[in-house]
Protein backbone atom coordinates (compact mmCIF):
# COMPACT_ATOMS: atom_id res chain seq x y z
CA UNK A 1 -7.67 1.05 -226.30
CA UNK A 2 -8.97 -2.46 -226.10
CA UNK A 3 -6.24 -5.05 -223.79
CA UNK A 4 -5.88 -8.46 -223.47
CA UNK A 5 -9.27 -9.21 -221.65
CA UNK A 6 -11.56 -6.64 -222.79
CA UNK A 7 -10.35 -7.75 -226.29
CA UNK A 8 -11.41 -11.32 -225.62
CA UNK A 9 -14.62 -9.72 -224.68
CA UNK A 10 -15.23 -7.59 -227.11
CA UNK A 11 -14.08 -10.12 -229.89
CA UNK A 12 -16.71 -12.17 -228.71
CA UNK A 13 -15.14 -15.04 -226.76
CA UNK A 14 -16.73 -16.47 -223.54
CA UNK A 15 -15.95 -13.82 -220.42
CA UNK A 16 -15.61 -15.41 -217.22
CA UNK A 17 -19.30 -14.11 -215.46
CA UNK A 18 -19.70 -16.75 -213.22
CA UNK A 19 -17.70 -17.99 -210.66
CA UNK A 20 -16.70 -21.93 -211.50
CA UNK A 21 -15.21 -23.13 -207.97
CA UNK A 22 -15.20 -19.70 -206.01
CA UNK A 23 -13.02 -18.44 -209.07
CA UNK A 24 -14.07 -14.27 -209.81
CA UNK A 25 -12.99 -13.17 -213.35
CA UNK A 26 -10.55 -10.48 -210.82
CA UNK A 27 -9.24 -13.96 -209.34
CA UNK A 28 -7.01 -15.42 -212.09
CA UNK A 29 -3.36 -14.56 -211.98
CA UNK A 30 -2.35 -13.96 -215.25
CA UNK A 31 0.34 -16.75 -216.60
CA UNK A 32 -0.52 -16.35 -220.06
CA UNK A 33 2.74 -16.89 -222.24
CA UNK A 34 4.50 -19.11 -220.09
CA UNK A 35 5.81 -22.66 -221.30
CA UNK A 36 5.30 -24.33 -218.18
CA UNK A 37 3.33 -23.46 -214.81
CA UNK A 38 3.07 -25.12 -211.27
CA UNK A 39 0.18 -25.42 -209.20
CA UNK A 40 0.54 -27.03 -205.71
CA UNK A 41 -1.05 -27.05 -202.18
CA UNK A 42 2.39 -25.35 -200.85
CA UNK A 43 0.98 -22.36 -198.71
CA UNK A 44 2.90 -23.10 -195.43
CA UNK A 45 -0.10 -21.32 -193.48
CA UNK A 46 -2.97 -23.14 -195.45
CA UNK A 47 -2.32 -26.71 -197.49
CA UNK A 48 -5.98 -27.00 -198.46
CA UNK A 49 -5.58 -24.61 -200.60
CA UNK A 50 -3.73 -24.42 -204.35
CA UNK A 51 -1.09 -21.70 -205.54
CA UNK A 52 -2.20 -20.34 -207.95
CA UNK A 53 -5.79 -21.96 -207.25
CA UNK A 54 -7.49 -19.64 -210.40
CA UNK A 55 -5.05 -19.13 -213.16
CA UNK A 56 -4.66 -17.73 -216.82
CA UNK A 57 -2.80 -19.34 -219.70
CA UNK A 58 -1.94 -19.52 -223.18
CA UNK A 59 -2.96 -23.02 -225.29
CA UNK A 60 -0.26 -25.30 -224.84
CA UNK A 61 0.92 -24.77 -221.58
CA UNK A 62 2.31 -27.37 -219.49
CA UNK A 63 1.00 -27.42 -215.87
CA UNK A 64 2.54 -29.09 -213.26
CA UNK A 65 0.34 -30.24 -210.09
CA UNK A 66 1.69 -31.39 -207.35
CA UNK A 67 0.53 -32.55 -203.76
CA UNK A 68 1.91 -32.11 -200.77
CA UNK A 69 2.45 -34.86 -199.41
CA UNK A 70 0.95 -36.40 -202.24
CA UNK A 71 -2.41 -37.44 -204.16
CA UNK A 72 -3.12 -40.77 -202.04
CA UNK A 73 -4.03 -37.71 -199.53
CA UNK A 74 -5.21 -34.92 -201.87
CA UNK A 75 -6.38 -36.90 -204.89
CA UNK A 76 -6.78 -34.43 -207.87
CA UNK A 77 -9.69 -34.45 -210.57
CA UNK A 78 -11.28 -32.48 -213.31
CA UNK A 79 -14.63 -30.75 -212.66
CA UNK A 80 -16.19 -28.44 -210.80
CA UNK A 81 -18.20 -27.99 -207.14
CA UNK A 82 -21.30 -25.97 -206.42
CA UNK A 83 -23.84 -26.34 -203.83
CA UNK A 84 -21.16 -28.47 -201.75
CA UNK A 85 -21.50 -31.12 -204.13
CA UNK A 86 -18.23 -32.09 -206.50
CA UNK A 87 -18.96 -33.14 -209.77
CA UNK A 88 -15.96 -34.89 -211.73
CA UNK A 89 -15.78 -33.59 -215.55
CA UNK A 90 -14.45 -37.19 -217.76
CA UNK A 91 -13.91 -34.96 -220.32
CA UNK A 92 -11.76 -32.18 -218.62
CA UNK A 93 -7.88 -32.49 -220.02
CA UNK A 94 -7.20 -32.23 -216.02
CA UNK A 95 -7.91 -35.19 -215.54
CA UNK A 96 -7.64 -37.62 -212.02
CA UNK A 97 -4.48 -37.43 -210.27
CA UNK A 98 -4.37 -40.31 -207.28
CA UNK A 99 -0.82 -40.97 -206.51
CA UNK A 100 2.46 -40.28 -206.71
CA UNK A 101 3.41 -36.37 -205.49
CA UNK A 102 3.74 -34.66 -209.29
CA UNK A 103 1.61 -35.06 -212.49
CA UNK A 104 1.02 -32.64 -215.47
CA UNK A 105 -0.78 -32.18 -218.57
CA UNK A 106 -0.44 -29.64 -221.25
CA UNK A 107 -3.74 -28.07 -221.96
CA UNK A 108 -3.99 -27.05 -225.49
CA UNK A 109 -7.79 -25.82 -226.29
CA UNK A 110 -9.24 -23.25 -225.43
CA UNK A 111 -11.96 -22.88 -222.57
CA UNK A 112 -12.30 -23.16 -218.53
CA UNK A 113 -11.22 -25.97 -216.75
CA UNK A 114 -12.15 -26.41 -213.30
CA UNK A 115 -10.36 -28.83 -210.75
CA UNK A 116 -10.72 -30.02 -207.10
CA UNK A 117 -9.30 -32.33 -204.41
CA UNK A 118 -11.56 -34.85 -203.95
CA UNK A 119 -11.15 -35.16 -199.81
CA UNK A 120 -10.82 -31.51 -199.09
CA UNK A 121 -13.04 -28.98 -201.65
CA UNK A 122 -15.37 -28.05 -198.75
CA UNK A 123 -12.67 -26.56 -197.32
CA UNK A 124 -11.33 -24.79 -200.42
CA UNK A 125 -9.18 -27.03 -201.67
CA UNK A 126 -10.60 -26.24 -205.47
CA UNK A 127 -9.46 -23.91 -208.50
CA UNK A 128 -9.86 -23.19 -212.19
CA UNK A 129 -7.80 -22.84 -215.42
CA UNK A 130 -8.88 -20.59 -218.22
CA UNK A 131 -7.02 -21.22 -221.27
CA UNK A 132 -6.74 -19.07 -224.20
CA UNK A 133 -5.63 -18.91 -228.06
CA UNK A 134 -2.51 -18.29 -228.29
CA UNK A 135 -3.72 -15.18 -230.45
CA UNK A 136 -4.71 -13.34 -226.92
CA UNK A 137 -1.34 -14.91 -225.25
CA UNK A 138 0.73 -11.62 -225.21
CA UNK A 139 -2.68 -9.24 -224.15
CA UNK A 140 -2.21 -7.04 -227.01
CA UNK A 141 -0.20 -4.57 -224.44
């Protein structure tokens, strides 16, 4: 029996084979469903680092980014980093985030969306958000 991944495999979609900022297809946490979803630099042991840095979700969900203590000091954009080198996407739905502590979007087509903190992605501050149809959203469990 075919679930929620291997479906959007076999179906035909785009399979996460690469690794856009450090993020393995076994990476993303799986969020898909949710209305709403929050990712922050809030590890008390590491704050160059985002919870959940590589993610799943359905189309249409609202994410919430936040920076702690805010983006003047973590400044937040679309795109991706390879080689050491970050390369911001001005097409990504993320975006730039460079102040205030909170900012969201709701991203609501389909496809992988990498993201990084401009001062800090050499030292890992840097994730990625796959988004699906809302047709995979509930896995097919």
């Amino acid at each position: 029996m075919l679930t929620g991944f291997s479906l959007f495999v076999a179906l035909g979609m785009p399979q996460i084979a690469h690794a856009l900022n450090d993020c393995l297809a076994g990476d993303f946490q799986d969020r898909r469903g949710l209305a709403e979803i929050r990712i922050a630099n809030d590890n008390p042991t590491n704050q160059f680092t985002y919870r959940p840095r590589c993610v799943t979700i359905s189309e249409g969900t609202r994410v919430r980014f936040a920076a702690i203590p805010d983006f003047g000091m973590h400044p937040l954009y679309g795109g991706s980093v390879s080689g050491g080198q970050a390369t911001i996407d001005p097409s990504s739905p993320i975006g730039s985030f460079t102040s205030g502590s909170e900012g969201e979007r709701m991203l609501v087509d389909a496809g992988e969306f990498p993201y990084f903190c401009d001062f800090h992605f050499a030292a890992g501050m840097k994730g990625s958000i796959v988004v699906v149809p809302q047709l995979f959203a509930d896995g097919f469990d």
